[in-house]
PDB file of N, CA and C in Angstrom:
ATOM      1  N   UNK A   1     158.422  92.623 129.755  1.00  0.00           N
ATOM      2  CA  UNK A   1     157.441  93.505 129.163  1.00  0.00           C
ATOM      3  C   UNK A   1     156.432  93.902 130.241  1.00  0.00           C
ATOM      4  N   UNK A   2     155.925  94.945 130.235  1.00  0.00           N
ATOM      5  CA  UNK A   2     154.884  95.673 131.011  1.00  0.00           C
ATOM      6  C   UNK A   2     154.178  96.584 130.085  1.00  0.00           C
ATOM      7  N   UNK A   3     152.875  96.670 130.784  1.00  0.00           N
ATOM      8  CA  UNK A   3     151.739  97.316 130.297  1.00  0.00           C
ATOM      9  C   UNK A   3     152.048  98.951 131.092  1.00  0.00           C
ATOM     10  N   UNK A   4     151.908 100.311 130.108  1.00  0.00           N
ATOM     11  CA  UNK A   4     152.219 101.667 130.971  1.00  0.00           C
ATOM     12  C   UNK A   4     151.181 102.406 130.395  1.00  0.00           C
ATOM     13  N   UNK A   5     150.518 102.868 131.390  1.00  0.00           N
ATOM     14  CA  UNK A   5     149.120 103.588 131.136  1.00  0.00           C
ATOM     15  C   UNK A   5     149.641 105.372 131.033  1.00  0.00           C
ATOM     16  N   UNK A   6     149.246 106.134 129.952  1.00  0.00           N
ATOM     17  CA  UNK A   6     149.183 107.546 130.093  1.00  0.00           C
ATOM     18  C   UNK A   6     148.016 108.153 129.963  1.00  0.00           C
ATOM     19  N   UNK A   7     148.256 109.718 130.553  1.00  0.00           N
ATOM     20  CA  UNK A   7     146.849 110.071 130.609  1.00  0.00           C
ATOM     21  C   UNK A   7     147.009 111.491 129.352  1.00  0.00           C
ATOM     22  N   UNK A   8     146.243 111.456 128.467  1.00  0.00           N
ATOM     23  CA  UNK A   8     146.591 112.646 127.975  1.00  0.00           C
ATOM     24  C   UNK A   8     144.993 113.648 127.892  1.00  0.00           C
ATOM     25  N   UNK A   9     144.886 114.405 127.930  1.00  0.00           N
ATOM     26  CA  UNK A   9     143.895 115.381 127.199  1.00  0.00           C
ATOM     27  C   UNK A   9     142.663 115.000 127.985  1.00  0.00           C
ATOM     28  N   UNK A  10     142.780 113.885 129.069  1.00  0.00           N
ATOM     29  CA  UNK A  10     141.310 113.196 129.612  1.00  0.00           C
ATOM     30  C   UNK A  10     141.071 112.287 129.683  1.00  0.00           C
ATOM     31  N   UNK A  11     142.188 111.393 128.395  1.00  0.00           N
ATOM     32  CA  UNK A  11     141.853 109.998 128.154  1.00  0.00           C
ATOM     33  C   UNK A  11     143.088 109.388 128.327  1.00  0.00           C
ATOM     34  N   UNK A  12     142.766 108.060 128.800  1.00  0.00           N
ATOM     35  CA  UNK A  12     143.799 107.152 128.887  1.00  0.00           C
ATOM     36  C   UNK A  12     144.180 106.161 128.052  1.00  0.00           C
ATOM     37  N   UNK A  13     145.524 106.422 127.536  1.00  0.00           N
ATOM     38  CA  UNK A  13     146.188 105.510 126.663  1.00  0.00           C
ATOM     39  C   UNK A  13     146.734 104.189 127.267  1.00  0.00           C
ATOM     40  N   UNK A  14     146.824 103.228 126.807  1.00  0.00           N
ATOM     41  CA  UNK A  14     147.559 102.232 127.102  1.00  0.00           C
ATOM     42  C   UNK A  14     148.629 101.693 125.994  1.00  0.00           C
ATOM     43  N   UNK A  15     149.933 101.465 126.418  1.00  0.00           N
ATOM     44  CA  UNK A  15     151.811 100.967 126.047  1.00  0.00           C
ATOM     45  C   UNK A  15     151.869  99.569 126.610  1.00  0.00           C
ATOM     46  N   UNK A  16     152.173  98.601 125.514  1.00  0.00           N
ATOM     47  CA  UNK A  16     153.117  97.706 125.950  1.00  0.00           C
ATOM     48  C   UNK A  16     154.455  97.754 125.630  1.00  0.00           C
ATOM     49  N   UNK A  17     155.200  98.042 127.218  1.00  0.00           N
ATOM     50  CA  UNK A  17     156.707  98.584 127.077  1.00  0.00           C
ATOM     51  C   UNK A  17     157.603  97.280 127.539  1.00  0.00           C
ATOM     52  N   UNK A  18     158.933  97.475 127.123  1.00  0.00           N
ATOM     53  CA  UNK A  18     160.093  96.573 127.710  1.00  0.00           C
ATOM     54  C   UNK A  18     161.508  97.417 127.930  1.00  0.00           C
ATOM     55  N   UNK A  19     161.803  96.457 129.082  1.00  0.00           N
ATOM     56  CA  UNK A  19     163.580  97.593 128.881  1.00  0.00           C
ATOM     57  C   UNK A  19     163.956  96.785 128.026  1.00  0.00           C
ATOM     58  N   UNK A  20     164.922  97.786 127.407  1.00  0.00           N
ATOM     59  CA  UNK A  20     165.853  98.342 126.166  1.00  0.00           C
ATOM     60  C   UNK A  20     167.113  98.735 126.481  1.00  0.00           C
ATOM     61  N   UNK A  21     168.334  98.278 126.830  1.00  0.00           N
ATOM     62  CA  UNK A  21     169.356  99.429 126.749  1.00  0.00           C
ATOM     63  C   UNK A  21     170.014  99.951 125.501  1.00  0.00           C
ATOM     64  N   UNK A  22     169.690 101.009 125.328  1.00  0.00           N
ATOM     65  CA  UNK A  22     169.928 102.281 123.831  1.00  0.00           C
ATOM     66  C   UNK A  22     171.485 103.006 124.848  1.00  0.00           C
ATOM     67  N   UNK A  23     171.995 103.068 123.819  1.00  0.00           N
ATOM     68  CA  UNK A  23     173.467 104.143 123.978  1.00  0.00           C
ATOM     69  C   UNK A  23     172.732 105.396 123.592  1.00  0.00           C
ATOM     70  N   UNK A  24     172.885 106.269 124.734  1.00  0.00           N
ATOM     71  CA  UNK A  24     172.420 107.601 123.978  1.00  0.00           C
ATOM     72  C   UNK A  24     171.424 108.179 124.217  1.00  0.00           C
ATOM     73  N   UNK A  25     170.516 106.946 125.171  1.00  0.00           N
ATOM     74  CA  UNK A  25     168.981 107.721 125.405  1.00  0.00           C
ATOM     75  C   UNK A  25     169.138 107.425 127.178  1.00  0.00           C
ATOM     76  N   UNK A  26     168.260 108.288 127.472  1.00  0.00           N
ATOM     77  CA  UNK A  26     168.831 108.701 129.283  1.00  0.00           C
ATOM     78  C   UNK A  26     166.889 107.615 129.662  1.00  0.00           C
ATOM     79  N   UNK A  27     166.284 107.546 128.511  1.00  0.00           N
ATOM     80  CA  UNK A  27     165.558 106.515 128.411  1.00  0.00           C
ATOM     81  C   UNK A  27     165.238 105.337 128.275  1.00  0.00           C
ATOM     82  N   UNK A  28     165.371 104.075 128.969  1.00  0.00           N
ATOM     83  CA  UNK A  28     166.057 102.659 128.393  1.00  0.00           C
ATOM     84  C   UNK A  28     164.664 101.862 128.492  1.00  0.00           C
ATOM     85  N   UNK A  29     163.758 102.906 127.959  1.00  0.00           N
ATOM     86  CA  UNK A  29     162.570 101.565 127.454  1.00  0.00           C
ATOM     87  C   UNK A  29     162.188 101.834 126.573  1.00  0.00           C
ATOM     88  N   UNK A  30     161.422 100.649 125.217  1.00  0.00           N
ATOM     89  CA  UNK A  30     161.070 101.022 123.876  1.00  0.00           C
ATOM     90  C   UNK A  30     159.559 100.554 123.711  1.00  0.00           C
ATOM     91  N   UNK A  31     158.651 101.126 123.180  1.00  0.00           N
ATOM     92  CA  UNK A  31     157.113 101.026 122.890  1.00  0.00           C
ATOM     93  C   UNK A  31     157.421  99.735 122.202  1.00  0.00           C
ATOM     94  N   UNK A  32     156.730  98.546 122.717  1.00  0.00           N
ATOM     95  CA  UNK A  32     156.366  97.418 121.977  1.00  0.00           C
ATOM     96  C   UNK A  32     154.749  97.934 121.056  1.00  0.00           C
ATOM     97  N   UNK A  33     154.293  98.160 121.519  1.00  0.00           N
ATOM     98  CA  UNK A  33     152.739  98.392 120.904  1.00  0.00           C
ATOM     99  C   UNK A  33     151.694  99.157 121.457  1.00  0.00           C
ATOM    100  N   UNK A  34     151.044 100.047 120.730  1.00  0.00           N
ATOM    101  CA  UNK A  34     150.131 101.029 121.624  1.00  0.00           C
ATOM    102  C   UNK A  34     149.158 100.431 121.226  1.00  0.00           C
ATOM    103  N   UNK A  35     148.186 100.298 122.098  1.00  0.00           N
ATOM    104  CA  UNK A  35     146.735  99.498 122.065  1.00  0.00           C
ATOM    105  C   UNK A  35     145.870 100.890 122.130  1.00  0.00           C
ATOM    106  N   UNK A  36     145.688 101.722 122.038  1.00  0.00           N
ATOM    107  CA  UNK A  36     145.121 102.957 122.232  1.00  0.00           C
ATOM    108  C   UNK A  36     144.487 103.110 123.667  1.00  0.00           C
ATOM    109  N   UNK A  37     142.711 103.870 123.454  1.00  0.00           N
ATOM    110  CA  UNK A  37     142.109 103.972 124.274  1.00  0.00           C
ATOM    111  C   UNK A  37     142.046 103.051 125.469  1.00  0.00           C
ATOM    112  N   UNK A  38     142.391 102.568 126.655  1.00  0.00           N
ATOM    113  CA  UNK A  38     142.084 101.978 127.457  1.00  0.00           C
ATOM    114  C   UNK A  38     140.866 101.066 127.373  1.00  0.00           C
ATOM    115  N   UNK A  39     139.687 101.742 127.521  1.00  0.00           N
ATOM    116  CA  UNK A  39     138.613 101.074 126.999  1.00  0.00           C
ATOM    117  C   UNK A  39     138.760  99.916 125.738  1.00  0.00           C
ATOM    118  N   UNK A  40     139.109 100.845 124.791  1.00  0.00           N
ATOM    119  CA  UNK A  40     139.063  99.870 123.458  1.00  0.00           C
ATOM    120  C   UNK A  40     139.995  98.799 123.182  1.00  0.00           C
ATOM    121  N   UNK A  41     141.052  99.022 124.312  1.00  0.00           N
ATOM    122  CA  UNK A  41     142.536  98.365 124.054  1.00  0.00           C
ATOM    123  C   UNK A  41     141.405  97.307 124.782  1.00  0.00           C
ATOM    124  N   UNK A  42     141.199  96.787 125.884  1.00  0.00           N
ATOM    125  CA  UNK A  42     140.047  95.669 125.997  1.00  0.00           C
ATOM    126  C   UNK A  42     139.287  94.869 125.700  1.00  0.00           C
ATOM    127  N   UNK A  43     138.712  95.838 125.208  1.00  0.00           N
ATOM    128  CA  UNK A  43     137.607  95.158 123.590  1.00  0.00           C
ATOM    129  C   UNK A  43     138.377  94.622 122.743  1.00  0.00           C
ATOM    130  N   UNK A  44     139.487  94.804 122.587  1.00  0.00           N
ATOM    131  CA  UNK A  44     140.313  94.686 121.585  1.00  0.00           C
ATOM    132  C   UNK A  44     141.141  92.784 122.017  1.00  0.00           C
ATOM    133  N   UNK A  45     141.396  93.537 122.912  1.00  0.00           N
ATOM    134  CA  UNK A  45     142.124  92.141 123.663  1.00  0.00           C
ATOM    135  C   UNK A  45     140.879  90.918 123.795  1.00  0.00           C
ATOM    136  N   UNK A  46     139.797  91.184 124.231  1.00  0.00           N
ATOM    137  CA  UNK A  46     138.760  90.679 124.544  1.00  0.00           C
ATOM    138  C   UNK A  46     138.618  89.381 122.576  1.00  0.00           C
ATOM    139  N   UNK A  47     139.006  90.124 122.140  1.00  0.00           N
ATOM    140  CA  UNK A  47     138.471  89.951 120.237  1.00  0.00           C
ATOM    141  C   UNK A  47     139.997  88.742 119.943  1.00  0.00           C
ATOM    142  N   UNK A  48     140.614  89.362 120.465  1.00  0.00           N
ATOM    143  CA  UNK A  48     141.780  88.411 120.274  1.00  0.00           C
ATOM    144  C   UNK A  48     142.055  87.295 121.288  1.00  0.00           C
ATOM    145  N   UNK A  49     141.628  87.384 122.007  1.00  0.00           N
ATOM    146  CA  UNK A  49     141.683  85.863 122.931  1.00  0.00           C
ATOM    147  C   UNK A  49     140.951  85.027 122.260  1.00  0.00           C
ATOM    148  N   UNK A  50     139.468  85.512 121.923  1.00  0.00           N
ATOM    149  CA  UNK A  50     138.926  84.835 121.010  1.00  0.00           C
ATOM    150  C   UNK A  50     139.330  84.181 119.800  1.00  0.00           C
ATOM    151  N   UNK A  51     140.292  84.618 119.113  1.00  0.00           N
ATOM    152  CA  UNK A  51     140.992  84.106 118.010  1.00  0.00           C
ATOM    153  C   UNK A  51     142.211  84.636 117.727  1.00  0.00           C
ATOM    154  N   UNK A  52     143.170  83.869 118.650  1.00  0.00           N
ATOM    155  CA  UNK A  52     144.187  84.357 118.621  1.00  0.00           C
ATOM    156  C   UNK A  52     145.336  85.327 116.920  1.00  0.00           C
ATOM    157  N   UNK A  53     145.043  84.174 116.180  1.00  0.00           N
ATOM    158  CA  UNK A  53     144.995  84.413 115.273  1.00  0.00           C
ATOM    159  C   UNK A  53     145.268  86.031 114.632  1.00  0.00           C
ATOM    160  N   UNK A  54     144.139  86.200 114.974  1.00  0.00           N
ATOM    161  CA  UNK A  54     144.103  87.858 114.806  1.00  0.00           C
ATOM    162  C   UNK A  54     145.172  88.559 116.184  1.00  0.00           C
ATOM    163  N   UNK A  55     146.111  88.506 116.265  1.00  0.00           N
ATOM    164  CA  UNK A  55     147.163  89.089 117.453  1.00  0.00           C
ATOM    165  C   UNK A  55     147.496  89.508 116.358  1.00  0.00           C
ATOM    166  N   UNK A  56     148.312  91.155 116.572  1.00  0.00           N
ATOM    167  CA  UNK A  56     149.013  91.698 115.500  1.00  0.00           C
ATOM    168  C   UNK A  56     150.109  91.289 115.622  1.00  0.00           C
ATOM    169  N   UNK A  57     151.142  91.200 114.380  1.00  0.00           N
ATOM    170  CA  UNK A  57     152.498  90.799 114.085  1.00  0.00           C
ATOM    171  C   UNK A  57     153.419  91.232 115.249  1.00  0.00           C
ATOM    172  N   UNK A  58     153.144  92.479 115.217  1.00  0.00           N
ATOM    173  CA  UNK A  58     154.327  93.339 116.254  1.00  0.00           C
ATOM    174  C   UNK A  58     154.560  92.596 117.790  1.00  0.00           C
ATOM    175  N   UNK A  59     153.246  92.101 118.538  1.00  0.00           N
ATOM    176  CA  UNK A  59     153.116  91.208 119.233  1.00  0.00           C
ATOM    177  C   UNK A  59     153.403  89.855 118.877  1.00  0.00           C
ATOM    178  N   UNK A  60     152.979  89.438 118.275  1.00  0.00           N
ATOM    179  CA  UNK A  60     153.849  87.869 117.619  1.00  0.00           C
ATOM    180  C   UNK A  60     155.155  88.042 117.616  1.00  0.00           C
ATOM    181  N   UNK A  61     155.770  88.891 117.251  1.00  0.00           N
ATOM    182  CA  UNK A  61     157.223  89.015 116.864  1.00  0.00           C
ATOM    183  C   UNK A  61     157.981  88.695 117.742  1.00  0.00           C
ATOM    184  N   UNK A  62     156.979  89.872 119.042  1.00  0.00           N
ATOM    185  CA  UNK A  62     157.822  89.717 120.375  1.00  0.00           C
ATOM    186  C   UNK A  62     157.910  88.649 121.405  1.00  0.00           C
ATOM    187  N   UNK A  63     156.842  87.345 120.822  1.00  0.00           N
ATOM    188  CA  UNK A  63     156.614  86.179 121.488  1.00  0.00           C
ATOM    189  C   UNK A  63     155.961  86.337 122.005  1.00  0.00           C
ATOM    190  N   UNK A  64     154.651  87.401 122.012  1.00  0.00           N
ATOM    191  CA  UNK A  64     153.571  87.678 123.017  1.00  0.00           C
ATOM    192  C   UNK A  64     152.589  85.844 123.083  1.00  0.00           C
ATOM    193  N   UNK A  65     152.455  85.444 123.504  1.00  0.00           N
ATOM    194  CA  UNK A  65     151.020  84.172 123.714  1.00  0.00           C
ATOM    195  C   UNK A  65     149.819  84.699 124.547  1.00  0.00           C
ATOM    196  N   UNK A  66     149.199  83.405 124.327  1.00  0.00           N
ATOM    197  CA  UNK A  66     147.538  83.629 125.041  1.00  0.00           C
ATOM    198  C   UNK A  66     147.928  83.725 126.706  1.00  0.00           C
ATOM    199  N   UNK A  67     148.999  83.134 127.063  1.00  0.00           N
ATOM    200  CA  UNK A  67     149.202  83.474 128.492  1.00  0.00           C
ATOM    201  C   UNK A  67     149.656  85.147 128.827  1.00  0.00           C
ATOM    202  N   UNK A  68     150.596  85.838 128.253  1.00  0.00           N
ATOM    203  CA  UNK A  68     150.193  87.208 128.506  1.00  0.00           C
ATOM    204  C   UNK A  68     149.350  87.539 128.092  1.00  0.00           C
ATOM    205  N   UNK A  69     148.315  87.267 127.051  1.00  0.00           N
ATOM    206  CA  UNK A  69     147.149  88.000 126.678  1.00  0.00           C
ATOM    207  C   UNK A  69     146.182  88.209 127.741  1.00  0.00           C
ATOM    208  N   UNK A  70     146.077  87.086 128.700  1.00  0.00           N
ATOM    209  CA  UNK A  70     145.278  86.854 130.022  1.00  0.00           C
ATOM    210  C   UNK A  70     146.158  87.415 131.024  1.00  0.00           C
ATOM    211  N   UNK A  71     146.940  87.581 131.201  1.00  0.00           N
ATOM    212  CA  UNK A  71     148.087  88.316 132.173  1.00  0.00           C
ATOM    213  C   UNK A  71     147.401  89.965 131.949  1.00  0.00           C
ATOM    214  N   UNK A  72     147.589  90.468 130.534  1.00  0.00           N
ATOM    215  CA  UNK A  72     147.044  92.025 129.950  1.00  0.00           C
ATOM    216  C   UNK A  72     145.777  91.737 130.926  1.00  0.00           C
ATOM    217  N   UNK A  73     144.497  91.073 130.180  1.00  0.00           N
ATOM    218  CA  UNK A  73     143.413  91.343 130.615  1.00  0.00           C
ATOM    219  C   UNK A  73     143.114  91.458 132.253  1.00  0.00           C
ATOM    220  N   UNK A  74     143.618  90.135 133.234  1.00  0.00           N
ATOM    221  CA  UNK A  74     143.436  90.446 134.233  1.00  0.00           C
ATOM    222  C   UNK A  74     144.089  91.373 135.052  1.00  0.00           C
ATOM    223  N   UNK A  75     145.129  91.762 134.587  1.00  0.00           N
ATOM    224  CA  UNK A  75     145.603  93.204 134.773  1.00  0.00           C
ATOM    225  C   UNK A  75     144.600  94.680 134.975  1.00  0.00           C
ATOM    226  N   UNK A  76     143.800  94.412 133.649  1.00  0.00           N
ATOM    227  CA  UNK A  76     143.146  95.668 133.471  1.00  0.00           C
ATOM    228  C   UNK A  76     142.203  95.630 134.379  1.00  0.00           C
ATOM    229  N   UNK A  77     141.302  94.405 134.578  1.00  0.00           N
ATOM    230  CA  UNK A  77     140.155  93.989 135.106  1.00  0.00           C
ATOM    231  C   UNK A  77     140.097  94.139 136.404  1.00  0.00           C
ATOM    232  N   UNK A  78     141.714  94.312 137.344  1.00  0.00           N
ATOM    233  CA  UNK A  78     141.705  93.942 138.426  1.00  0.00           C
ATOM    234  C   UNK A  78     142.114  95.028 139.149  1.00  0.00           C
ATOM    235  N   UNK A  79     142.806  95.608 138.315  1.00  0.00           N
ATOM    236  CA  UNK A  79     144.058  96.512 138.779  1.00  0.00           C
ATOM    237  C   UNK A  79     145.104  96.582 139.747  1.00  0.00           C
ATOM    238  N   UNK A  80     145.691  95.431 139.172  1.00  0.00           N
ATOM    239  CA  UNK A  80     146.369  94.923 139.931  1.00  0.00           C
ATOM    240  C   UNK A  80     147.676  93.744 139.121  1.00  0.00           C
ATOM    241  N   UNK A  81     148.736  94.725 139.045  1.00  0.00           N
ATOM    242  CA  UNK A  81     149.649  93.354 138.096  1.00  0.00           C
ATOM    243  C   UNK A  81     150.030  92.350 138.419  1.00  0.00           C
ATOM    244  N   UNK A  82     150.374  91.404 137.815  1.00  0.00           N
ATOM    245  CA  UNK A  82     150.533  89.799 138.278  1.00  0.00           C
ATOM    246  C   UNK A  82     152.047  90.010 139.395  1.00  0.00           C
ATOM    247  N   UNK A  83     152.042  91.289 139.804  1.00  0.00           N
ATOM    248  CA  UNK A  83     153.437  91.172 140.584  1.00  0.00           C
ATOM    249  C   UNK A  83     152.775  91.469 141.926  1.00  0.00           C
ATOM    250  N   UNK A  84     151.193  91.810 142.179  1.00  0.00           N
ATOM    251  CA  UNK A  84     150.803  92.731 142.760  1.00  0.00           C
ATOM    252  C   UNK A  84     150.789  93.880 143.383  1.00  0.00           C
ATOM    253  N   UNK A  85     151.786  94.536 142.401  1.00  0.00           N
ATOM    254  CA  UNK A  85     152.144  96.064 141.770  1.00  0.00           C
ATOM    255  C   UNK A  85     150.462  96.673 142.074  1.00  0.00           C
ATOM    256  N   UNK A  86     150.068  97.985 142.336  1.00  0.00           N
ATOM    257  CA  UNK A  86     148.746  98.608 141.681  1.00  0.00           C
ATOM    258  C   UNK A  86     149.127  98.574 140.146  1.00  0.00           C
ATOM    259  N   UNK A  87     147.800  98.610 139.617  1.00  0.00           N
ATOM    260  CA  UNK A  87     146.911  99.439 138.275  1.00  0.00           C
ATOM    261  C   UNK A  87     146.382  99.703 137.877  1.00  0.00           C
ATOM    262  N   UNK A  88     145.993 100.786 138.854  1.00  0.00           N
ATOM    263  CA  UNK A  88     144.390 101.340 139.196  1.00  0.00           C
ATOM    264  C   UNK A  88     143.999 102.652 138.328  1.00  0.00           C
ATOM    265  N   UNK A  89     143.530 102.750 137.308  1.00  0.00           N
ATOM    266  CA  UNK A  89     142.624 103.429 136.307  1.00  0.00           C
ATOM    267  C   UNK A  89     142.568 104.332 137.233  1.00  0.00           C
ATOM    268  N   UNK A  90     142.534 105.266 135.954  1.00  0.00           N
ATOM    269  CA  UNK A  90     142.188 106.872 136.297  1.00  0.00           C
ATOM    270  C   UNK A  90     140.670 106.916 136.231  1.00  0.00           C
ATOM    271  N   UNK A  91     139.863 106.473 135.137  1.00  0.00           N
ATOM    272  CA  UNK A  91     138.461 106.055 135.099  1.00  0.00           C
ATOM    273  C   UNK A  91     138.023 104.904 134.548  1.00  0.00           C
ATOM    274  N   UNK A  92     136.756 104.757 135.550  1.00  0.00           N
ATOM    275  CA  UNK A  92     136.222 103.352 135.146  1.00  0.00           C
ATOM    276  C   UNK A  92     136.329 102.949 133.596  1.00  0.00           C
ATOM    277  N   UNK A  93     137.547 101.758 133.378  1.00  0.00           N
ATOM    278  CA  UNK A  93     137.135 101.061 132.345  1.00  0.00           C
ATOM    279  C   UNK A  93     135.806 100.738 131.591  1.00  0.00           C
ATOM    280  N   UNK A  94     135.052  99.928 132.677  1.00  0.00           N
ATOM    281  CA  UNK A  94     133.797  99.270 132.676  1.00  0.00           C
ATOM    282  C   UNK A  94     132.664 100.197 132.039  1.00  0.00           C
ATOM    283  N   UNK A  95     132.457 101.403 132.231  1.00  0.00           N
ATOM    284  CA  UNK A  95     131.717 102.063 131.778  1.00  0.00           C
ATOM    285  C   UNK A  95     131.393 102.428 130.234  1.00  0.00           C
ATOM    286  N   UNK A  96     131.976 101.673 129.822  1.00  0.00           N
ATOM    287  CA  UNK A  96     132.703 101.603 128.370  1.00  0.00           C
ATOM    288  C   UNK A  96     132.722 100.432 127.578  1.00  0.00           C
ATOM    289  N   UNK A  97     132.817  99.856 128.238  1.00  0.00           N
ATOM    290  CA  UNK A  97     132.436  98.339 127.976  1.00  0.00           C
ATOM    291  C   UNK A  97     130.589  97.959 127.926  1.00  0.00           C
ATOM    292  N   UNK A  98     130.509  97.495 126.616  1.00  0.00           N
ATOM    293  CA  UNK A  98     128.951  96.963 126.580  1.00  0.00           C
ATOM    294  C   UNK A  98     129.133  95.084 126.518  1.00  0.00           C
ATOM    295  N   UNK A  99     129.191  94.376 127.278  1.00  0.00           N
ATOM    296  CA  UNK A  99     129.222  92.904 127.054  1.00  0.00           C
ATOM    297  C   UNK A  99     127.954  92.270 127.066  1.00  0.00           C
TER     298      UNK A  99
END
């Protein structure tokens, strides 16, 4: 699984994707879960480390744990994936963030 950032209209979305092989699609990855806004997908994550608990199903399903949940976050935070891949934001996250 990997995190895939798009940019649409100004704003940046964030995908948690995985390969998939589909017969038929010249595409072989499938949307695990859209966290939306970049920003909010954070806040969001931020709310659920806190209590895991609250992780949505779709993520449970897929065996997501608190160790990728911290994998996501320092991802975003760093920009930089645990492969040390870039994942460097189109715009400051942080600015968006009130902690």
């Amino acid at each position: 699984m990997y995190l895939e950032r798009v940019r649409t209209k100004g704003k940046t979305y964030l995908y948690l994707k995985k390969y998939f092989v589909r017969d038929n699609y010249s595409n072989n990855t499938m949307t695990i879960y859209g966290f939306g806004r970049i920003d909010q997908a954070l806040k969001q994550m931020y709310r659920w480390k806190q209590d895991l608990s609250t992780l949505p199903d779709d993520l449970k399903q897929e065996g997501c744990s608190k160790k990728d949940l911290d994998t996501w976050i320092a991802t975003l935070e760093t920009g930089v994936h645990k492969s040390g891949r870039s994942f460097v934001m189109q715009t400051d996250i942080f600015d968006y963030i009130e902690m």
